[in-house]
PDB file of N, CA and C in Angstrom:
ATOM      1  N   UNK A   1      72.375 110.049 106.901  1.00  0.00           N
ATOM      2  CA  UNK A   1      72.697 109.006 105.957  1.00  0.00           C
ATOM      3  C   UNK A   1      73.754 108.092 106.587  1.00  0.00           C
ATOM      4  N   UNK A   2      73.580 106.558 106.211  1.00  0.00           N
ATOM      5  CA  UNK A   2      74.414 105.896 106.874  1.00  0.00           C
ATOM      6  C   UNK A   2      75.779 105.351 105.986  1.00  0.00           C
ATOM      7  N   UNK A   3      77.139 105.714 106.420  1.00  0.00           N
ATOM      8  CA  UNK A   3      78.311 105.213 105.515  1.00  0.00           C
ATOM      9  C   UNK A   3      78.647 103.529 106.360  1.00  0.00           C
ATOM     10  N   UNK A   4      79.327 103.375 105.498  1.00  0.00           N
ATOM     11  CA  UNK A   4      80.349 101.518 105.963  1.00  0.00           C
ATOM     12  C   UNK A   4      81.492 102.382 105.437  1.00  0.00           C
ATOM     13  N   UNK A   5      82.588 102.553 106.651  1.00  0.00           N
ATOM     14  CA  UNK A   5      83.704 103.425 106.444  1.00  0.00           C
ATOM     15  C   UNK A   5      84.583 102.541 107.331  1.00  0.00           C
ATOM     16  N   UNK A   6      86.051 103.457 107.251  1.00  0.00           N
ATOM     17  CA  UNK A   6      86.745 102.870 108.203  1.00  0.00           C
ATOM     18  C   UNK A   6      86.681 103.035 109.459  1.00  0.00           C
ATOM     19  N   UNK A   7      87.293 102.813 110.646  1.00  0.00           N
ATOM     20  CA  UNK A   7      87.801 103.658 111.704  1.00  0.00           C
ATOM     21  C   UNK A   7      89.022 103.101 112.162  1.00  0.00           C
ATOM     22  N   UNK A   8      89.788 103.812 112.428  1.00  0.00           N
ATOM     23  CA  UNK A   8      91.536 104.191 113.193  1.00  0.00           C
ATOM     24  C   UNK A   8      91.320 103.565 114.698  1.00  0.00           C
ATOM     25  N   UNK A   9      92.212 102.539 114.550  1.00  0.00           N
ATOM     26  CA  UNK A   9      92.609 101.733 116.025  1.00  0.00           C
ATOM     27  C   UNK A   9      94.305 101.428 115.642  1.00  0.00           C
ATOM     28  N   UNK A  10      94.772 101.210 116.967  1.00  0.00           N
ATOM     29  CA  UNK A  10      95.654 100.535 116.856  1.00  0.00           C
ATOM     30  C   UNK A  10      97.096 101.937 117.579  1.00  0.00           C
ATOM     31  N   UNK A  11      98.175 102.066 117.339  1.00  0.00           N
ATOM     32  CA  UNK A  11      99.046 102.211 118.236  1.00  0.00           C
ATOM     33  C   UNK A  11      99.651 103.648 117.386  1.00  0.00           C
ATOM     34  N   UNK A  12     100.205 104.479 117.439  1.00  0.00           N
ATOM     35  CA  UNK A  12     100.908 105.100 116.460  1.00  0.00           C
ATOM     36  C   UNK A  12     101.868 104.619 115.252  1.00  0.00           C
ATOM     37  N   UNK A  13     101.977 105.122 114.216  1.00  0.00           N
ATOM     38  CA  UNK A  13     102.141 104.254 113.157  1.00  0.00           C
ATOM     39  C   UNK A  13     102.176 102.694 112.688  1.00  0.00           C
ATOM     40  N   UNK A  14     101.312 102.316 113.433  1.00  0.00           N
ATOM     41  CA  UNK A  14     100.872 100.794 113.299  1.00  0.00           C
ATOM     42  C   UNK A  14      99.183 100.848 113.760  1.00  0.00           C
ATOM     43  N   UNK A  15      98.953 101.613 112.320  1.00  0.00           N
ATOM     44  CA  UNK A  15      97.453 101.222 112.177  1.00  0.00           C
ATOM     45  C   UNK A  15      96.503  99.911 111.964  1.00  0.00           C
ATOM     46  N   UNK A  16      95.406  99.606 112.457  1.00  0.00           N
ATOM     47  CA  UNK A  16      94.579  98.950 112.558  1.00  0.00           C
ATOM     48  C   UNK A  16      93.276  99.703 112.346  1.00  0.00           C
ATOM     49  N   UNK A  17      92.348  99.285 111.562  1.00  0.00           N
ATOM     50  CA  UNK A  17      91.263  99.809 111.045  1.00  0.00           C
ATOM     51  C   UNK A  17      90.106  98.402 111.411  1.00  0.00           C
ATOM     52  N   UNK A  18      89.272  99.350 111.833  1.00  0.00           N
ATOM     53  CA  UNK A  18      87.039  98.340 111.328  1.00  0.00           C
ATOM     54  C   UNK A  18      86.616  98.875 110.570  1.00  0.00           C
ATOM     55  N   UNK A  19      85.886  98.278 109.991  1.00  0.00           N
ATOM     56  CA  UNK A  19      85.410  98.321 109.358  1.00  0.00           C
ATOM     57  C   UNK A  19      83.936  98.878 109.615  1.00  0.00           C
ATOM     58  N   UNK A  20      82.967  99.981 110.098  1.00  0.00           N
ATOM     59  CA  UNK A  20      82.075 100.383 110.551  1.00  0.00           C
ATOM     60  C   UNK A  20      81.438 100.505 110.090  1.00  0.00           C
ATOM     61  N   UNK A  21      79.320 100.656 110.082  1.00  0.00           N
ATOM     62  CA  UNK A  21      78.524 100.995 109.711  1.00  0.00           C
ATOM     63  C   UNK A  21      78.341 102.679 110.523  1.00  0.00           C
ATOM     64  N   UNK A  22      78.417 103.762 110.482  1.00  0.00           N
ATOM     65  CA  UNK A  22      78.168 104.970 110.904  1.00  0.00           C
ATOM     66  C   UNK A  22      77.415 105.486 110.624  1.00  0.00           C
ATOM     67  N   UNK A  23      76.611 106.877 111.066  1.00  0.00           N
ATOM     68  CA  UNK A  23      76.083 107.766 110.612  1.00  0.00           C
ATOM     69  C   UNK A  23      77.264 108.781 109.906  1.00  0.00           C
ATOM     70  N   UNK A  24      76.686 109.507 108.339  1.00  0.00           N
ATOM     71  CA  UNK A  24      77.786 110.092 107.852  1.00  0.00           C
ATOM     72  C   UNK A  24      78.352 111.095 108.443  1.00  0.00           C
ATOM     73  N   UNK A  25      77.674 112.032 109.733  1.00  0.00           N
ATOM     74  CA  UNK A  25      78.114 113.281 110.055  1.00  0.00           C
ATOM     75  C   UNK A  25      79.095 112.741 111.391  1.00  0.00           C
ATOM     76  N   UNK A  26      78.995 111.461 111.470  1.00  0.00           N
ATOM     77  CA  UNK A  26      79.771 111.618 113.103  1.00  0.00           C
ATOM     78  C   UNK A  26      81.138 111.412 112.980  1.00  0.00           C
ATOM     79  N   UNK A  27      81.915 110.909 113.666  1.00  0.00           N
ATOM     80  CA  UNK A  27      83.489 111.794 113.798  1.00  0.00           C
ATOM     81  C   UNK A  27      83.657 110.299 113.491  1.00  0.00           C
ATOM     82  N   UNK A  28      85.304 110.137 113.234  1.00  0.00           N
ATOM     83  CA  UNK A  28      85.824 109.177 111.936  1.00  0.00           C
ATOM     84  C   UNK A  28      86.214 107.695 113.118  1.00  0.00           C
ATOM     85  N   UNK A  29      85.996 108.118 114.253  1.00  0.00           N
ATOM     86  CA  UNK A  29      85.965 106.757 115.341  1.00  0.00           C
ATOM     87  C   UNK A  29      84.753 107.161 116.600  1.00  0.00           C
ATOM     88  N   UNK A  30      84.064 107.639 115.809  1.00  0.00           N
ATOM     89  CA  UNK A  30      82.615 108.192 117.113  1.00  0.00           C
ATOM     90  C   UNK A  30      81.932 106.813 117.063  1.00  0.00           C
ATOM     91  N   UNK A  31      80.769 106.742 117.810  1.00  0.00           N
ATOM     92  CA  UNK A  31      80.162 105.541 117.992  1.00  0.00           C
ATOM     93  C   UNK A  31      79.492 105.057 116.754  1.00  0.00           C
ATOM     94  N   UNK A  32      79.686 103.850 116.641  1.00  0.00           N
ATOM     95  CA  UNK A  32      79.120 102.724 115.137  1.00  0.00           C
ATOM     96  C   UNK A  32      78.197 101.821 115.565  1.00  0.00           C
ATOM     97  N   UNK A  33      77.337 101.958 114.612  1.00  0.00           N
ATOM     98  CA  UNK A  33      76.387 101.135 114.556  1.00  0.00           C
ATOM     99  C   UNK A  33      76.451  99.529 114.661  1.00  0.00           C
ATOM    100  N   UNK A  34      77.732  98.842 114.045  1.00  0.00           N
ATOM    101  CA  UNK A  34      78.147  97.985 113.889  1.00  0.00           C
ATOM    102  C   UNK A  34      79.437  97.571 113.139  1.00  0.00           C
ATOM    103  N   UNK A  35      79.936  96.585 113.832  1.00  0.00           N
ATOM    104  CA  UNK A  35      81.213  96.338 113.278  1.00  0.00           C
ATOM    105  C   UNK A  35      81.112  95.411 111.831  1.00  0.00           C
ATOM    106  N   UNK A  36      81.625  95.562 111.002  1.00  0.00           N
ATOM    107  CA  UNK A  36      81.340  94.835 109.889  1.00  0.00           C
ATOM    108  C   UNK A  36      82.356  94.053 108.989  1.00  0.00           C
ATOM    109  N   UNK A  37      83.405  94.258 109.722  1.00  0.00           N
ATOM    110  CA  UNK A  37      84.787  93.796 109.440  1.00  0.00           C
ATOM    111  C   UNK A  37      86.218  94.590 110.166  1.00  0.00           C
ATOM    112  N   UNK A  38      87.726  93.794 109.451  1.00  0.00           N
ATOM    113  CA  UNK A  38      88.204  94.406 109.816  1.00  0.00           C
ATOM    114  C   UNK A  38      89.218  94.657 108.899  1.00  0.00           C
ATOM    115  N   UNK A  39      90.613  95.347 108.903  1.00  0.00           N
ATOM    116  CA  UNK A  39      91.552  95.773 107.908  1.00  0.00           C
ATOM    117  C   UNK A  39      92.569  95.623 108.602  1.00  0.00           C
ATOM    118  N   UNK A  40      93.934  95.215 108.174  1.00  0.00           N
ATOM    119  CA  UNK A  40      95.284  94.978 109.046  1.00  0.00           C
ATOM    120  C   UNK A  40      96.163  95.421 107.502  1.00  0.00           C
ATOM    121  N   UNK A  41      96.522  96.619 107.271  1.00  0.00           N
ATOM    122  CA  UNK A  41      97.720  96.842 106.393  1.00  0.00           C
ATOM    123  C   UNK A  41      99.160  96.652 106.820  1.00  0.00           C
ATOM    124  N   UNK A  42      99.155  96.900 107.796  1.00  0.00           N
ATOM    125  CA  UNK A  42     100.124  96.334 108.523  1.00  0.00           C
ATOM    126  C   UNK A  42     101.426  95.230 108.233  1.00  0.00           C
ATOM    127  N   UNK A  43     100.437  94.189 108.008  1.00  0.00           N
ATOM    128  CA  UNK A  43     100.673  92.722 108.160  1.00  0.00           C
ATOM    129  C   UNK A  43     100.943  92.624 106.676  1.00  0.00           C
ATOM    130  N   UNK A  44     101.539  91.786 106.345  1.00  0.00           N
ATOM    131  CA  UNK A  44     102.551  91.388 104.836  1.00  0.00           C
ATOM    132  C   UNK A  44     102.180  90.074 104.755  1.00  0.00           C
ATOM    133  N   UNK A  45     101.036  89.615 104.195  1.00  0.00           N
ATOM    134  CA  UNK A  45      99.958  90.916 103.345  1.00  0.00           C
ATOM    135  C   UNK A  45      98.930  91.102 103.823  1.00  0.00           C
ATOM    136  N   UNK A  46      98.347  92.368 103.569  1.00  0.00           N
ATOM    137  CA  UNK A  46      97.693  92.757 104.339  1.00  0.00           C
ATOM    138  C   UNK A  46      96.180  92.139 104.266  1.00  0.00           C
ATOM    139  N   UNK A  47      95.706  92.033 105.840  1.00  0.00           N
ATOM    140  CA  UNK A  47      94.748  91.367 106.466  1.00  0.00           C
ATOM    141  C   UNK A  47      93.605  91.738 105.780  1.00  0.00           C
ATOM    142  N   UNK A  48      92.541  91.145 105.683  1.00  0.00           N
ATOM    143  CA  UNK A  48      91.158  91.670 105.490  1.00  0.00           C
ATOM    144  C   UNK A  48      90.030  90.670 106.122  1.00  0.00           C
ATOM    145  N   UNK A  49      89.097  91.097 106.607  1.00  0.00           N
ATOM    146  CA  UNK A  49      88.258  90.257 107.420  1.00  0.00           C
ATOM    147  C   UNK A  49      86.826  90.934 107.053  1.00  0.00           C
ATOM    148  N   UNK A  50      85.828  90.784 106.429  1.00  0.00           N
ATOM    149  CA  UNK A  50      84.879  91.423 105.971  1.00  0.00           C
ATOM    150  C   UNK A  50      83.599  90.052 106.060  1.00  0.00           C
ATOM    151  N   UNK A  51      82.639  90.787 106.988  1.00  0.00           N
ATOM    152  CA  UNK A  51      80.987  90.252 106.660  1.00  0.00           C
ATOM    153  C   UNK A  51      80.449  90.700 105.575  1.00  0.00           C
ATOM    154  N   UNK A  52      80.346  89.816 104.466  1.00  0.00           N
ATOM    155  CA  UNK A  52      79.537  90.031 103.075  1.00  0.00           C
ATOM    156  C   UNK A  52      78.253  90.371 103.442  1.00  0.00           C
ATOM    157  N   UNK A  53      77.846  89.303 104.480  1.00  0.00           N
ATOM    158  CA  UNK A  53      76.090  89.313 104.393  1.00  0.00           C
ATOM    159  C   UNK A  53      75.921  90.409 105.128  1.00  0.00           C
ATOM    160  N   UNK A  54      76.471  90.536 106.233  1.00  0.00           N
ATOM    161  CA  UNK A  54      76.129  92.411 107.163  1.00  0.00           C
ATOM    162  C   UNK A  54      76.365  93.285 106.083  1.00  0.00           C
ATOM    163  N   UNK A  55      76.794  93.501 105.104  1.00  0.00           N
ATOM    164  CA  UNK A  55      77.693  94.879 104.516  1.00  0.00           C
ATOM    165  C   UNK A  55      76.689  94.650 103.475  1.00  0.00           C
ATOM    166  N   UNK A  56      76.083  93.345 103.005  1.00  0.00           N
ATOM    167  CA  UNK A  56      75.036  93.587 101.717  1.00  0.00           C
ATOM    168  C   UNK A  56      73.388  94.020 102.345  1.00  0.00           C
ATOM    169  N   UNK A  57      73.397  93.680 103.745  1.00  0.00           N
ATOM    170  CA  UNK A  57      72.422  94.114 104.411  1.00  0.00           C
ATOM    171  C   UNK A  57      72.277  95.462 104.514  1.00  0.00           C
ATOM    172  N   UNK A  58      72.875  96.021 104.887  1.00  0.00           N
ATOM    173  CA  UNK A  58      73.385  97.790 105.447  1.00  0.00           C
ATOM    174  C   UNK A  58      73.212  98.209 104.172  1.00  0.00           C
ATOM    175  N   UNK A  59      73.708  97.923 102.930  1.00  0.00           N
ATOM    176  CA  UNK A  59      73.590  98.548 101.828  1.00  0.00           C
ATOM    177  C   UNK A  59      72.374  98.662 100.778  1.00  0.00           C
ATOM    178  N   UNK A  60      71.619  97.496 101.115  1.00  0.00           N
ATOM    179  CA  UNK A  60      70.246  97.220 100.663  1.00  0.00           C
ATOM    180  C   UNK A  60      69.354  98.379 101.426  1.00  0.00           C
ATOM    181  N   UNK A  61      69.543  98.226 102.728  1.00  0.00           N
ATOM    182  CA  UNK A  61      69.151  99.169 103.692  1.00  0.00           C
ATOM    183  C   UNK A  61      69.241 100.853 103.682  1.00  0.00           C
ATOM    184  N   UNK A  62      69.991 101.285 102.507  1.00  0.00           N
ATOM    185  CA  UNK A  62      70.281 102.365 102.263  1.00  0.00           C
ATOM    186  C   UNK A  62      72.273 102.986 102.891  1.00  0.00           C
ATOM    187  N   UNK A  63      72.871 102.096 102.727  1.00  0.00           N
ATOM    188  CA  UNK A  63      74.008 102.126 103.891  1.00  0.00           C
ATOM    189  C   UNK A  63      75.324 102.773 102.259  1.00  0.00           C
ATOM    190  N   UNK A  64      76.127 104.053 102.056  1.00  0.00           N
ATOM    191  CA  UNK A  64      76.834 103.794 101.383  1.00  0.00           C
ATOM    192  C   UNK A  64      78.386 103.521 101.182  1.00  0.00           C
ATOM    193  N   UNK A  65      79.013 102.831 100.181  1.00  0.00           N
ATOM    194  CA  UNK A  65      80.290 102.297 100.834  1.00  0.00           C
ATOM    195  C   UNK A  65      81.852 103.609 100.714  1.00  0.00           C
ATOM    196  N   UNK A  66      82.222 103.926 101.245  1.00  0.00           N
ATOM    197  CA  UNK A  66      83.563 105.253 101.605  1.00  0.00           C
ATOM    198  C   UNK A  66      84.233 104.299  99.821  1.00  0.00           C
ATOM    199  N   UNK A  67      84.988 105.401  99.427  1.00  0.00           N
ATOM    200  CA  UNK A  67      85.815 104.521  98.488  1.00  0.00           C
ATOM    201  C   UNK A  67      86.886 103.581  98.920  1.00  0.00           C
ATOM    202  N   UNK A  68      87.210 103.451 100.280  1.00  0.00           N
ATOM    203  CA  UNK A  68      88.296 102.921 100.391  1.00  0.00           C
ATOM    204  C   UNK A  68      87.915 101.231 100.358  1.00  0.00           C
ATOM    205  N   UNK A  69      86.672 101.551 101.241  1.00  0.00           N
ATOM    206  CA  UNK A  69      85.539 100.520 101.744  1.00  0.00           C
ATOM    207  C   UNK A  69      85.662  99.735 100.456  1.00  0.00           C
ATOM    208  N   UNK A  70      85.096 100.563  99.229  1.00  0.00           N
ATOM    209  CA  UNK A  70      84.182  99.880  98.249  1.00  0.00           C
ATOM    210  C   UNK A  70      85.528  98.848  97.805  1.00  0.00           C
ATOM    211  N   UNK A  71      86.809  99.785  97.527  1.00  0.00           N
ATOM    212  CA  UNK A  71      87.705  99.327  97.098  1.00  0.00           C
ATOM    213  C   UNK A  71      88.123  97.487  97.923  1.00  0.00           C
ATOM    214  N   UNK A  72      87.851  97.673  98.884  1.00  0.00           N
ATOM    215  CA  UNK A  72      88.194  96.591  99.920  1.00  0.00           C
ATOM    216  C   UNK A  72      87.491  95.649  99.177  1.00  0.00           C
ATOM    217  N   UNK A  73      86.294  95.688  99.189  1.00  0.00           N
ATOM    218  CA  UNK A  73      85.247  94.935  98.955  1.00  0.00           C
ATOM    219  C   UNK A  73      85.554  94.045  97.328  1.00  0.00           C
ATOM    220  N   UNK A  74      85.480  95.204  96.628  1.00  0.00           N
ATOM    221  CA  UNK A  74      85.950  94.434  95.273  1.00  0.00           C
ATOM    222  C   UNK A  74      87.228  93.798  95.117  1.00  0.00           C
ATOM    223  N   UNK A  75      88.588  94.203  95.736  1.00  0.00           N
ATOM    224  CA  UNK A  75      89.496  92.708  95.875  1.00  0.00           C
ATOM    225  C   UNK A  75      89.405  91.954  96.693  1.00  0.00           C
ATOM    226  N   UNK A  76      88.684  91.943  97.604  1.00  0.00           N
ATOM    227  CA  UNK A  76      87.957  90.546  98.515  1.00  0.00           C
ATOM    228  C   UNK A  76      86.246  89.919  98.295  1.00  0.00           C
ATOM    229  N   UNK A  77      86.028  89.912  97.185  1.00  0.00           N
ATOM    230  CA  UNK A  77      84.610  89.111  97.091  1.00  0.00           C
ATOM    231  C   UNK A  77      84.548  88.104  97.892  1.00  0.00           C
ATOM    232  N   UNK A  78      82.974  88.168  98.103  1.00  0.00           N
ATOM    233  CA  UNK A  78      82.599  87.074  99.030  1.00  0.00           C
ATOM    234  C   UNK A  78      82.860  85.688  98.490  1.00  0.00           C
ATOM    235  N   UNK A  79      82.757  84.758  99.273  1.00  0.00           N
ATOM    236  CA  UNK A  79      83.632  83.178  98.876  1.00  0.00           C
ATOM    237  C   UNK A  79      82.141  82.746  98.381  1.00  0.00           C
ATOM    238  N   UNK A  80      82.082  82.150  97.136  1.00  0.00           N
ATOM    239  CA  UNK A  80      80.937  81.553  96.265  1.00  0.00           C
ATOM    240  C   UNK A  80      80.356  79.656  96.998  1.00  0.00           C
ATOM    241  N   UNK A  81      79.554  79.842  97.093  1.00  0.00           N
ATOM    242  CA  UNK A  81      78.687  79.153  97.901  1.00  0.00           C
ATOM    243  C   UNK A  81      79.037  77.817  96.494  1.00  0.00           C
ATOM    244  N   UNK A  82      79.768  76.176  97.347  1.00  0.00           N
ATOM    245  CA  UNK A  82      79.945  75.370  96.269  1.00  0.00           C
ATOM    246  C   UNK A  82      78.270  74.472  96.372  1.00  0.00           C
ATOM    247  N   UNK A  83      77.689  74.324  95.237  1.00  0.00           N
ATOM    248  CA  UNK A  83      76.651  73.710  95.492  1.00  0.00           C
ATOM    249  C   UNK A  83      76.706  71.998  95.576  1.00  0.00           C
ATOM    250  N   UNK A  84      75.837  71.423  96.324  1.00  0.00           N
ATOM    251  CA  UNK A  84      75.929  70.255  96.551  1.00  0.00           C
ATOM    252  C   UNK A  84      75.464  69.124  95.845  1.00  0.00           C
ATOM    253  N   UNK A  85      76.403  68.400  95.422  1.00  0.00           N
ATOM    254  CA  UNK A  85      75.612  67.395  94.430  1.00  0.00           C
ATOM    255  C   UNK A  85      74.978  65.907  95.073  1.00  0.00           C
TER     256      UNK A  85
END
């Protein structure tokens, strides 16, 4: 089964996270399918960088989101398309 999870980059206590498409059994920075964003808590305030359309793809696709993920997702909605008059 495929998760959109995090994975751990970055330096000792100055984490940096991606945002990954994985298989669920593999290890929490093993190889990803694809990068799908990214996360900076770090930074005041903290960063978020997320592909809507990859992450609604993967999930249509059978892909499911970690809670932290999902959480990401719902205070960063995708930016609403202004239509053209």
């Amino acid at each position: 089964m495929l998760m959109i999870r995090l994975a751990r980059f970055g330096a000792k206590k100055k984490p940096f996270y991606r945002v990954v498409v994985i298989e669920k059994e593999r290890a929490r920075n093993g190889r990803s399918l694809e990068v799908v964003g990214h996360y900076n808590p770090v930074s005041n305030p903290a960063q978020v960088l997320l592909k809507h359309d990859r992450i609604e793809f993967w999930t249509k696709n059978g892909a499911q989101l970690s809670e932290t993920v999902k959480r990401l997702v719902e205070k960063n909605p995708a930016p609403v398309a202004q239509p053209v008059a």
